[in-house]
Protein backbone atom coordinates (compact mmCIF):
# COMPACT_ATOMS: atom_id res chain seq x y z
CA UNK A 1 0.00 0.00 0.00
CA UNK A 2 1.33 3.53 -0.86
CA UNK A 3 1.60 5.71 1.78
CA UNK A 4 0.87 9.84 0.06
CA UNK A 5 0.58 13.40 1.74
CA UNK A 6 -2.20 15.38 0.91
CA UNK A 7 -0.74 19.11 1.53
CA UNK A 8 -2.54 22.42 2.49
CA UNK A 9 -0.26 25.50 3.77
CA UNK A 10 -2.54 27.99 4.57
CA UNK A 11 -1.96 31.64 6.89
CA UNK A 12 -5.64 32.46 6.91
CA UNK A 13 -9.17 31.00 7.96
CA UNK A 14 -10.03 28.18 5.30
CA UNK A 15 -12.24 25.88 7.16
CA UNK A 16 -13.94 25.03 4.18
CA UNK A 17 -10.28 23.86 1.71
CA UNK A 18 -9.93 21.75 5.09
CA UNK A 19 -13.34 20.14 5.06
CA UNK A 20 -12.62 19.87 1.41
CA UNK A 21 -9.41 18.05 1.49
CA UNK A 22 -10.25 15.36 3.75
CA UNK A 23 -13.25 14.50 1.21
CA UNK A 24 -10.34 14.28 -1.58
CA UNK A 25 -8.59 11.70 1.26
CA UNK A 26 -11.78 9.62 1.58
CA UNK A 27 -11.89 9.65 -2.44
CA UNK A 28 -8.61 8.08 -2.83
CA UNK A 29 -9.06 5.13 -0.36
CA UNK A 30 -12.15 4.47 -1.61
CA UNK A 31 -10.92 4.17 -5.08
CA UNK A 32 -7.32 3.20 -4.90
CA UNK A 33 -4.69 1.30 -2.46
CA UNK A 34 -3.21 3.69 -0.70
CA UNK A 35 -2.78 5.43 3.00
CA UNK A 36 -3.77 9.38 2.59
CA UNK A 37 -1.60 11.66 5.16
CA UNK A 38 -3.82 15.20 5.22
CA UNK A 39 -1.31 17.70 6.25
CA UNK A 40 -2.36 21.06 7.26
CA UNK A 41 0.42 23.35 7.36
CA UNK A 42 -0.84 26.23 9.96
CA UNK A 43 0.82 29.90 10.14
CA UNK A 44 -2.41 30.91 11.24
CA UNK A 45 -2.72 33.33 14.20
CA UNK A 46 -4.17 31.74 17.49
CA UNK A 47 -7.78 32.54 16.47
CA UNK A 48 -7.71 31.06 13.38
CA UNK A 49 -5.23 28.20 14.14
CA UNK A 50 -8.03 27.49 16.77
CA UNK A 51 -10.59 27.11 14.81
CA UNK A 52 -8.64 24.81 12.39
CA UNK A 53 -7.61 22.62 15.36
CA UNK A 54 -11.36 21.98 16.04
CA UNK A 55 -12.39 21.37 11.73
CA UNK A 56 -9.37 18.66 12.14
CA UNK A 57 -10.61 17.12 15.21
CA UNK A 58 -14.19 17.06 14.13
CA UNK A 59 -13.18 15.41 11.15
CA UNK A 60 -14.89 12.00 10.63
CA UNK A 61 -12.55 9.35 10.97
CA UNK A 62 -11.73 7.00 8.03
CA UNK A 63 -9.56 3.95 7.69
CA UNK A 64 -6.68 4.95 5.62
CA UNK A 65 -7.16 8.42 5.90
CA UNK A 66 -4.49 10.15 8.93
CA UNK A 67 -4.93 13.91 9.95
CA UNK A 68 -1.91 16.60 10.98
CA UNK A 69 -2.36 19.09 12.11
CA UNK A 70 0.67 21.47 12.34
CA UNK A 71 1.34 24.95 13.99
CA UNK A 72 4.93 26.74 13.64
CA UNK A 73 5.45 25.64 17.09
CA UNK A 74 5.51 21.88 16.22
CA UNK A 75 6.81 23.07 12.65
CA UNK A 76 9.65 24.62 14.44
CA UNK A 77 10.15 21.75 17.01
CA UNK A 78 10.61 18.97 13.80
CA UNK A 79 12.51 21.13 11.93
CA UNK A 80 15.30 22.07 15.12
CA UNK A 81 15.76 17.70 14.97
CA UNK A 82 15.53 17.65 11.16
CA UNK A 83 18.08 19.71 10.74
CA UNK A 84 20.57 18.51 14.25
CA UNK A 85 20.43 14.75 12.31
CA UNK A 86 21.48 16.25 8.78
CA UNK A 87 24.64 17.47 11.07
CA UNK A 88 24.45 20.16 8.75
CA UNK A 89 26.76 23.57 8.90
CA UNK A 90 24.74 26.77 10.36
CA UNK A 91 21.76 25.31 11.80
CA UNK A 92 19.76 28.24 12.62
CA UNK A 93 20.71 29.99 8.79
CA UNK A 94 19.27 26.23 7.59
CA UNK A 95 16.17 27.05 10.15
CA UNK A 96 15.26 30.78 9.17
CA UNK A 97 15.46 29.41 5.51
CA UNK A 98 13.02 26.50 6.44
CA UNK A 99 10.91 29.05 9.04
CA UNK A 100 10.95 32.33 7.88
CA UNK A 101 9.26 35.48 9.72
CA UNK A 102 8.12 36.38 6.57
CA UNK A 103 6.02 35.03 3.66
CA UNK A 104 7.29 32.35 1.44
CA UNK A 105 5.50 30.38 -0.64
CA UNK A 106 8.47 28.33 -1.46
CA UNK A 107 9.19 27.59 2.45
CA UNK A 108 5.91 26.50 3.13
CA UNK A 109 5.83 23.81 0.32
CA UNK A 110 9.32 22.54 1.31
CA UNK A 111 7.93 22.11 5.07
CA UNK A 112 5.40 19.94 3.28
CA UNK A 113 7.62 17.94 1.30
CA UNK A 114 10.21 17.34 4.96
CA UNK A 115 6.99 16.49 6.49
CA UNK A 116 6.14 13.55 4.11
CA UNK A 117 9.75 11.95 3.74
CA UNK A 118 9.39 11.75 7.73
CA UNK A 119 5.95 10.38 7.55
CA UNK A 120 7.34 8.01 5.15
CA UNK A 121 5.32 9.33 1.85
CA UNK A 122 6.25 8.67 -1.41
CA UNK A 123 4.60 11.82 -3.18
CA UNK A 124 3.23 15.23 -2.08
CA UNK A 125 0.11 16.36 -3.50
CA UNK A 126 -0.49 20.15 -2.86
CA UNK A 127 -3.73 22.62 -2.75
CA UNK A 128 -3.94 25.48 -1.69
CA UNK A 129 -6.44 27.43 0.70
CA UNK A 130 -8.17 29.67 -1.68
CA UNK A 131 -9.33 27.33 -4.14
CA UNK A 132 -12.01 25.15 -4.86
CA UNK A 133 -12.67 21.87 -6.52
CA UNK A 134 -15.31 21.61 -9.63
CA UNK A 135 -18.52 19.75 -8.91
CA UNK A 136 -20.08 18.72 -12.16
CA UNK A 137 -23.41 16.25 -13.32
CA UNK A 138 -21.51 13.11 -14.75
CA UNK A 139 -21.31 9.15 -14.56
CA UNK A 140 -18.37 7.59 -12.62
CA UNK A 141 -16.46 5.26 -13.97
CA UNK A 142 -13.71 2.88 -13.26
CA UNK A 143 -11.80 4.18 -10.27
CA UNK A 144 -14.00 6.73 -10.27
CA UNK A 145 -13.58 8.13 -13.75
CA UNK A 146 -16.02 10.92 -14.53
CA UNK A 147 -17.41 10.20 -17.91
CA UNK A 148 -19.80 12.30 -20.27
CA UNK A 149 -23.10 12.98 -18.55
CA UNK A 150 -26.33 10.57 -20.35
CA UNK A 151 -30.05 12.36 -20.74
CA UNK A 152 -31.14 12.13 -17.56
CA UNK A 153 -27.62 14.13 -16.48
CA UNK A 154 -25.62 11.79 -14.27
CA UNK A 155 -24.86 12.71 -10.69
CA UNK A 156 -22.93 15.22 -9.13
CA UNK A 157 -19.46 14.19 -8.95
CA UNK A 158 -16.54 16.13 -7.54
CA UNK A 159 -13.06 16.24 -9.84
CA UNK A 160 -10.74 15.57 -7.28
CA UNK A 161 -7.27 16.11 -8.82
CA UNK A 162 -5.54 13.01 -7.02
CA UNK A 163 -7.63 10.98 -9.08
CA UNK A 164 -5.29 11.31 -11.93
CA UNK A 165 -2.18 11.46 -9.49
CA UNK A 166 -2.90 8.22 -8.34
CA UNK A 167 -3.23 6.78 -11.45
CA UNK A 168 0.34 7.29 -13.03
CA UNK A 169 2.27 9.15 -10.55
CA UNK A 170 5.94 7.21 -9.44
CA UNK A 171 4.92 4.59 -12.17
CA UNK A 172 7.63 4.20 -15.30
CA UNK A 173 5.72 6.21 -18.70
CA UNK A 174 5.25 2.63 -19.98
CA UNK A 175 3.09 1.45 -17.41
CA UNK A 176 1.62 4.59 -16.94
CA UNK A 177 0.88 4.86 -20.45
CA UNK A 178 -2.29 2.41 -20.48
CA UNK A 179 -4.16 4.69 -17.65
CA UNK A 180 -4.46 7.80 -19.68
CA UNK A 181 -6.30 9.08 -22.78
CA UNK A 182 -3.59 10.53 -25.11
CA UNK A 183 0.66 10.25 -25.02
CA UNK A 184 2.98 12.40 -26.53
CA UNK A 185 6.25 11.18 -25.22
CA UNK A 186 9.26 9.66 -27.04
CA UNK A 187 9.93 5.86 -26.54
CA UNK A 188 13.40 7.00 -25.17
CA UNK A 189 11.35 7.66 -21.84
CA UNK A 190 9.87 5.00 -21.50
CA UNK A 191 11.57 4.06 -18.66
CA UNK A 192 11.37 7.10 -16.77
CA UNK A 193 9.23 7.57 -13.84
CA UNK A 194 6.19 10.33 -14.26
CA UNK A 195 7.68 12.74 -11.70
CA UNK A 196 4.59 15.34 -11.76
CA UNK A 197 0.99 15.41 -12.67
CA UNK A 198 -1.17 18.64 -12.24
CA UNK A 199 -3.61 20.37 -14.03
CA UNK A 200 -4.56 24.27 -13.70
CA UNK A 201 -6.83 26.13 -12.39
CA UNK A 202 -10.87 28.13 -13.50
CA UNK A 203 -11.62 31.67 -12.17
CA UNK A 204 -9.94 34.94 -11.31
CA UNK A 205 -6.12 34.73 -12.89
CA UNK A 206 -3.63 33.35 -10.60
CA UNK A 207 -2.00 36.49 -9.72
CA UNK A 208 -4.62 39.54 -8.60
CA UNK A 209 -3.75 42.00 -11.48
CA UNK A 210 -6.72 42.41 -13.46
CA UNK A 211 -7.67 45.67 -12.18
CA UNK A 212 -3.83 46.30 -13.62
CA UNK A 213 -5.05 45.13 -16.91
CA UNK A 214 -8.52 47.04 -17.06
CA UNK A 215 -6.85 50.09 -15.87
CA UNK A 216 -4.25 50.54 -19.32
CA UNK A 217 -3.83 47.09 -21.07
CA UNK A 218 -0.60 48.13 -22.49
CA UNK A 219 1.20 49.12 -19.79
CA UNK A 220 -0.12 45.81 -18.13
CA UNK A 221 1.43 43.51 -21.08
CA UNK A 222 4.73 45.97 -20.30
CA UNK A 223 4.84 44.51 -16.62
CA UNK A 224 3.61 41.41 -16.78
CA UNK A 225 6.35 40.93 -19.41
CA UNK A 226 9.29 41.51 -17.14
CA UNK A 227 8.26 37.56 -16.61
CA UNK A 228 9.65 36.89 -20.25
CA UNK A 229 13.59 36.24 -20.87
CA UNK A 230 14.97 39.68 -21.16
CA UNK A 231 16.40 39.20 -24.58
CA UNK A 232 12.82 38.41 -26.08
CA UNK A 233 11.11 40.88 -28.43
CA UNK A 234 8.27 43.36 -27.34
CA UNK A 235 6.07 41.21 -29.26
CA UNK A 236 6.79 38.06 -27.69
CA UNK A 237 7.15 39.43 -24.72
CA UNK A 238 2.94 41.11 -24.88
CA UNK A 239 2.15 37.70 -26.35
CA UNK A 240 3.53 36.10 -23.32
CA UNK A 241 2.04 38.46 -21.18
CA UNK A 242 -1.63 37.87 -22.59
CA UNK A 243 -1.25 34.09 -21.64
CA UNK A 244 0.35 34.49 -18.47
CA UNK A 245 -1.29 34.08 -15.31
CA UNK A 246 -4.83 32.66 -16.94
CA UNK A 247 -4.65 28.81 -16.09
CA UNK A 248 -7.29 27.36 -18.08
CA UNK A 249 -9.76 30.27 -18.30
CA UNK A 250 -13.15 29.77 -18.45
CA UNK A 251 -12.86 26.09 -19.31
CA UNK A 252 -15.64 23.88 -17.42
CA UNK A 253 -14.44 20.18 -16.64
CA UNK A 254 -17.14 18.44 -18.42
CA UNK A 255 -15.23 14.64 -18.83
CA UNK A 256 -12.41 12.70 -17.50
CA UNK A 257 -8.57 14.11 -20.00
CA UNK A 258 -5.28 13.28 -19.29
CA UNK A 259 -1.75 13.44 -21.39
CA UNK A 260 1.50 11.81 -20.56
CA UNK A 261 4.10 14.54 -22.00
CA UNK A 262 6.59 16.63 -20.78
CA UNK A 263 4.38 18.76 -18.70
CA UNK A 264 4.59 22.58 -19.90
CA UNK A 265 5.28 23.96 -16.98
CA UNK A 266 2.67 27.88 -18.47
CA UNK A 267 -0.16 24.74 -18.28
CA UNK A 268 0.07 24.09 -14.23
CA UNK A 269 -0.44 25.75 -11.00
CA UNK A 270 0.89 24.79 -7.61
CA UNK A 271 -2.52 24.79 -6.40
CA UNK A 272 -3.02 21.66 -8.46
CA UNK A 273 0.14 19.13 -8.54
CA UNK A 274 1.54 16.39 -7.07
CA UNK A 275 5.45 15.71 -7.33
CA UNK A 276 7.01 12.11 -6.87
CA UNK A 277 10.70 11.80 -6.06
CA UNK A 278 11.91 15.48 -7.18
CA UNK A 279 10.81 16.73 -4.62
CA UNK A 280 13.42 14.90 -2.18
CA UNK A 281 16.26 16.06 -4.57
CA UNK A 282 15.39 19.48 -4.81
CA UNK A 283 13.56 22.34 -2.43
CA UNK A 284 11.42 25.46 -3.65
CA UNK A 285 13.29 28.65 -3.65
CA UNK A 286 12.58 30.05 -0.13
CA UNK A 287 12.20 33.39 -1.04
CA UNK A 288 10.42 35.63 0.96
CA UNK A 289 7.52 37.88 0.43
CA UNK A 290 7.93 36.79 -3.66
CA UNK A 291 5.04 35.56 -5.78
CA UNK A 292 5.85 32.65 -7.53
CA UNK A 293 8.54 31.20 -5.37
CA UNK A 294 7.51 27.55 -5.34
CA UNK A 295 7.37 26.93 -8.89
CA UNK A 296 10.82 25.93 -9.54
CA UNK A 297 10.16 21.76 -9.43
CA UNK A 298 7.68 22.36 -12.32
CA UNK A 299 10.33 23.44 -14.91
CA UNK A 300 12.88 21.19 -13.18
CA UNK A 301 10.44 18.02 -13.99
CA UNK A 302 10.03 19.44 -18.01
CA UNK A 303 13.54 20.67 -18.71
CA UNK A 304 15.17 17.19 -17.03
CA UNK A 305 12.70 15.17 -19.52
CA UNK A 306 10.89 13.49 -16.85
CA UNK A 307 7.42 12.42 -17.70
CA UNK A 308 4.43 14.29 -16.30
CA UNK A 309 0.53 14.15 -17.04
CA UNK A 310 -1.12 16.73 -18.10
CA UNK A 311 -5.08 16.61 -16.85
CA UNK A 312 -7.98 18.60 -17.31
CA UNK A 313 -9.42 18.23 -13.35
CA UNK A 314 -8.50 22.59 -12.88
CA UNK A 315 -9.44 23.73 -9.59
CA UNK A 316 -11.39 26.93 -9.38
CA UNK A 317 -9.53 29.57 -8.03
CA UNK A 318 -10.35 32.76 -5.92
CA UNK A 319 -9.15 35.53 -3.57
CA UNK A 320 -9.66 36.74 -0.26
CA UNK A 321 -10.25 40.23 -0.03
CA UNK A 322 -7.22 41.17 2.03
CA UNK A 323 -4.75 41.79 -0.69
CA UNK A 324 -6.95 44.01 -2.32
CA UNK A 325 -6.95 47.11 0.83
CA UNK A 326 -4.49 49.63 1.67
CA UNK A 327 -1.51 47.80 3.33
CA UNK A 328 -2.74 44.32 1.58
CA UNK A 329 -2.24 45.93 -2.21
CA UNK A 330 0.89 47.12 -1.02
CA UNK A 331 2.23 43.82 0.15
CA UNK A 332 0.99 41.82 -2.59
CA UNK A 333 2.75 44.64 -5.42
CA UNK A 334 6.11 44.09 -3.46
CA UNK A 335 5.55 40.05 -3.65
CA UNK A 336 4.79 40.64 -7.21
CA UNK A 337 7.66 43.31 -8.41
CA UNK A 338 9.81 40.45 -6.17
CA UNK A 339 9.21 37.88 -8.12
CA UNK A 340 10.13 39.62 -12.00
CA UNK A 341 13.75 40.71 -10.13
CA UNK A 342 13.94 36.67 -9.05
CA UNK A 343 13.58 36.48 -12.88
CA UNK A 344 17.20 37.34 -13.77
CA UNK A 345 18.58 34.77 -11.95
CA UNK A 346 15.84 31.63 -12.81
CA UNK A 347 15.14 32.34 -16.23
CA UNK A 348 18.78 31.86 -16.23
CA UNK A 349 18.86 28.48 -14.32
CA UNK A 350 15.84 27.11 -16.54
CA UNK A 351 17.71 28.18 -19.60
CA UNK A 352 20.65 26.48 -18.29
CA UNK A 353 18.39 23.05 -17.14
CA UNK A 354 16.63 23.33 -20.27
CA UNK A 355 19.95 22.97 -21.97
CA UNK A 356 21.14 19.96 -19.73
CA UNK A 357 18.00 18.02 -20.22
CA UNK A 358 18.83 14.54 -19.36
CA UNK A 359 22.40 15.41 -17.98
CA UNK A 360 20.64 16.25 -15.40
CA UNK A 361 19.75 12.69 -14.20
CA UNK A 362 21.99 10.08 -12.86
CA UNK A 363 21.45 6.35 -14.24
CA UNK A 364 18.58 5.55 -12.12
CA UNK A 365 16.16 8.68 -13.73
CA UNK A 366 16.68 10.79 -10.46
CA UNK A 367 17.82 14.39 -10.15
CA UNK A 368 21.29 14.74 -9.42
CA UNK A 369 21.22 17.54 -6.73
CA UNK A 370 24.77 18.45 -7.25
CA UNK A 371 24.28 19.71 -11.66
CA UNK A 372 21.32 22.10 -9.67
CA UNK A 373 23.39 23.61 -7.49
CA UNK A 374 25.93 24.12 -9.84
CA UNK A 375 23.57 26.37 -12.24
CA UNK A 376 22.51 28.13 -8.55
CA UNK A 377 25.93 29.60 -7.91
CA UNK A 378 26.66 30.18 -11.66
CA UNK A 379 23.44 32.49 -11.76
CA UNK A 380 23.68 34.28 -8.54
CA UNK A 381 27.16 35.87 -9.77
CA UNK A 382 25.06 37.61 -12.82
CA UNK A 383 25.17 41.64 -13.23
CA UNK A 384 22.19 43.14 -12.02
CA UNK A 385 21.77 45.43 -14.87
CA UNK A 386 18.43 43.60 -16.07
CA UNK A 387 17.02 44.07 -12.85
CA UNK A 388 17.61 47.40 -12.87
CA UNK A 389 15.53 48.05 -15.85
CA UNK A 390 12.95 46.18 -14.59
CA UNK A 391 12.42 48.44 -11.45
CA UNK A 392 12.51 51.37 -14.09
CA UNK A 393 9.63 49.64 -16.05
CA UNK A 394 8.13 49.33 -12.98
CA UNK A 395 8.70 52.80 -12.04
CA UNK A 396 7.27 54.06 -15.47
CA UNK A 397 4.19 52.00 -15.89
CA UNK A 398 2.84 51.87 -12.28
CA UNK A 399 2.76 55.75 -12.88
CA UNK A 400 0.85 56.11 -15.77
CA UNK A 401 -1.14 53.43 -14.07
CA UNK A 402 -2.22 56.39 -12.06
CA UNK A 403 -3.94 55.81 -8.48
CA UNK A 404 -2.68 53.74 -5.78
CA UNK A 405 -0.33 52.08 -8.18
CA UNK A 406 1.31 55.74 -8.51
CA UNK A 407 2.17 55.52 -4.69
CA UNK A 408 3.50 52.41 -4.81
CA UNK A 409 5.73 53.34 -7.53
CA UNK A 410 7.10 55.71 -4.69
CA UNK A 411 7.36 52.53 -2.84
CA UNK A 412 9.60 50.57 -4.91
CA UNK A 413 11.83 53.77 -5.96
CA UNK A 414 12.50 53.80 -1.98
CA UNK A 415 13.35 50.56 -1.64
CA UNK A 416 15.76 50.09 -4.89
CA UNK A 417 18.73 48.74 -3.58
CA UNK A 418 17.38 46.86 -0.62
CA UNK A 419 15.24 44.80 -3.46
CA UNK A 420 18.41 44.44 -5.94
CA UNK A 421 20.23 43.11 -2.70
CA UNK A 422 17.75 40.49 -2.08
CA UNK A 423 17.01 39.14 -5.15
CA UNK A 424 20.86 38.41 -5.17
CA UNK A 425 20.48 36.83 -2.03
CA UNK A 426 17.64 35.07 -2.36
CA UNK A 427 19.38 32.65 -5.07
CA UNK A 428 22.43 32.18 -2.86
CA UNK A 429 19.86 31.26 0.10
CA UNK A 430 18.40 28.64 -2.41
CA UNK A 431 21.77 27.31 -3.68
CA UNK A 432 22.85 26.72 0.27
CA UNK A 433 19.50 24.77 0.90
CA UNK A 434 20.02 23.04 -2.08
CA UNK A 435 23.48 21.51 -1.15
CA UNK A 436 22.14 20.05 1.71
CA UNK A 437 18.79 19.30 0.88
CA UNK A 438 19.47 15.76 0.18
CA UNK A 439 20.46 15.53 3.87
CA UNK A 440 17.62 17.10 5.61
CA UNK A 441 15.25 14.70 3.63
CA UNK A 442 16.92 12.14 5.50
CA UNK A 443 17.20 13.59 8.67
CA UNK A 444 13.64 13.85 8.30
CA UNK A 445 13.45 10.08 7.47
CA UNK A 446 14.86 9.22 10.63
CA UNK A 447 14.55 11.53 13.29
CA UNK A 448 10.49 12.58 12.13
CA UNK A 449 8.42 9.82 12.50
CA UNK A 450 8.67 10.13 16.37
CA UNK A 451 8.60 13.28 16.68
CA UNK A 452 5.31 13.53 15.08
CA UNK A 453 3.48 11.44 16.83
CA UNK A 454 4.08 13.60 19.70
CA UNK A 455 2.07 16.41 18.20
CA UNK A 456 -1.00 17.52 20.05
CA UNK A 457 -4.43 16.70 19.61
């Protein structure tokens, strides 16, 4: 029997995702052979982390199906032995990176992933808090396939995502090959195991900019395309932009679609995947206070040629309203501007992985740690003239944006060289977690299991 982790990091109220993902537990044990760990990953104040406790513990109770339920406190606690049996230099650096004051998206996710190597998982399947699963009139079929609805409209079925995970995730492409509708994958990989499968999302865009975007299209295709390689053209850069950020779109799940491929990594969300074996090579980038920290596995997985699946089971995705006030736009435009300077230094990594492709695996299919860090280092040493033009693009079209963007333009031209500075730093935090990655995983392995079971009720 499999043992999996079923992840939610959350910092606000989400009683509902919680309530939701232990249905998605009781879905897989009913339909496959495995042992569902629900992890809830709590940064929540004591109010909030309160209420959670009490969802968890009202939870009904189903055979194969184990709650956690984690604050920082007993975060902290596992990580402080994690990290003392990876007798790895500069502990409390290692700890900070792991358990930062701030934000990180990245951070969060690797907690997760720690988490399940010391629970003895073999994949991590994330969500995320504000987001939704589609509910849709339909026939089930085997292993709870949802099929095209008859006349009389089928029944209301829920598209769980880990349906598809658990159908081809850790298997080799071969044998994965028979449980999914289309494959688009060279014989070559055969072999390989499918090291990712995730899907998108519905709803509002995964990044809150479209007020950006109503406001003055262009100058929103002009920012969102500081995402693009630098070197691109202005056209391919506003064509990149008007695809970014939009998951699936409108697209309703109306039947059961998957594809074994190398999984484009513009055609997933975090809030939708589920990583097998990568993950325990290689952390997120534990960035602070950046959007879009904790999407580095995704192009890892495509540019290594490791097999992925590609389904159509997109969650439906929404906001809280907290990012959208005074001090919560201002937050969430720092996160964002963040995450185009982390740009300079991971466009150049994927570029770099892209390039490697299978050098980047060691005879057995896994990712060799080591050819990761390498590109790290190599990228943090880059001049910081690109990043400097993207704070003036910034600059330029958050004031003809007009408005509150206008004041945060005075934001960011305050904060200039703190930003440059930890963009730079950022990577060389990332490259130092990833040399030792490898031996926190199995710190985690042996030191976690007991120290879990001592969390509270």
């Amino acid at each position: 029997m499999r043992r999996i982790c079923l992840a939610l990091p959350t910092n606000r109220s989400c009683l509902p995702a919680i309530s939701a993902l232990h249905d998605e537990a009781v879905y897989a044990v009913t339909h496959f052979d495995v042992e569902v760990h629900v992890l809830v990953l709590d940064s929540c104040g004591p109010r909030e982390f309160g209420q959670h406790a009490a969802a968890v513990r009202a939870l009904p109770a189903t055979a194969g199906v184990v709650t956690h339920h984690l604050g920082e406190a007993e975060q902290r606690e596992f990580l402080r032995e994690v990290i003392a049996a990876s007798d790895a230099d500069k502990p409390e650096v290692l700890l900070d990176l792991m358990l930062p004051a701030a934000l990180s998206y990245g951070a969060c996710t690797n907690r997760a992933f720690l988490v399940a190597a010391a629970l003895g998982c073999t994949s991590v399947h994330r969500r995320d808090s504000d987001s939704r699963y589609q509910v849709v009139a339909g026939t089930a079929g085997p292993h709870g396939a949802i099929t095209e609805p008859g006349a009389d409209g089928g029944r209301s079925l829920t598209a769980y995502p880990i349906h598809h995970e658990l159908l081809t995730l850790g298997r080799s492409a071969a044998d994965a090959a028979g449980s999914v509708t289309t494959a688009d994958l060279d014989p070559r990989h055969a072999g390989k195991p499918v090291s990712m499968v995730g899907a998108s999302f519905v709803g509002e865009m995964s990044v809150d900019i479209a007020e950006m975007r109503a406001i003055d299209a262009d100058a929103y295709r002009e920012v969102v395309g500081l995402w693009a390689p630098f070197d691109w053209s202005a056209e391919q850069k506003a064509e990149f932009a008007d695809d970014s950020f939009r998951g699936a779109g409108t697209e309703q799940f109306t039947a059961d679609h998957s594809l074994l491929t190398h999984v484009d990594p513009m055609r997933v969300d975090m809030c939708n995947i589920a990583f097998h074996g990568v993950q325990e090579a290689v952390p997120l980038l534990p960035a602070t206070d950046t959007i879009g920290s904790d999407y580095f596995l995704i192009h890892l997985v495509h540019d290594a040629t490791l097999p992925g699946v590609l389904h159509n089971r997109n969650i439906v995705n929404f906001y809280t309203p907290e990012r959208r006030t005074g001090p919560g736009f201002t937050a969430y435009q720092t996160r964002f501007a963040k995450f185009f300077l982390s740009m300079l230094y991971l466009n150049f990594v994927y570029d770099r992985m892209e390039r490697a492709g299978e050098a980047l695996l060691d005879d057995r299919h896994q990712v060799r740690t080591e050819a990761v860090v390498e590109l790290l280092w190599e990228s943090s040493r880059l001049d910081q003239t690109e990043n400097v033009r993207r704070l003036e693009v910034l600059d330029r079209a958050y004031r003809r944006l007009g408005g509150r963007y206008a004041e945060f333009a005075d934001v960011l031209a305050a904060g200039r060289a703190r930003l440059l500075d930890e963009a730079r730093r950022d990577i060389e935090e990332f490259a130092v977690l990833t040399e030792v990655w490898p031996a926190l995983v199995r710190g985690a392995r042996t030191t976690g299991p007991a120290l879990l079971q001592r969390q509270p009720d």
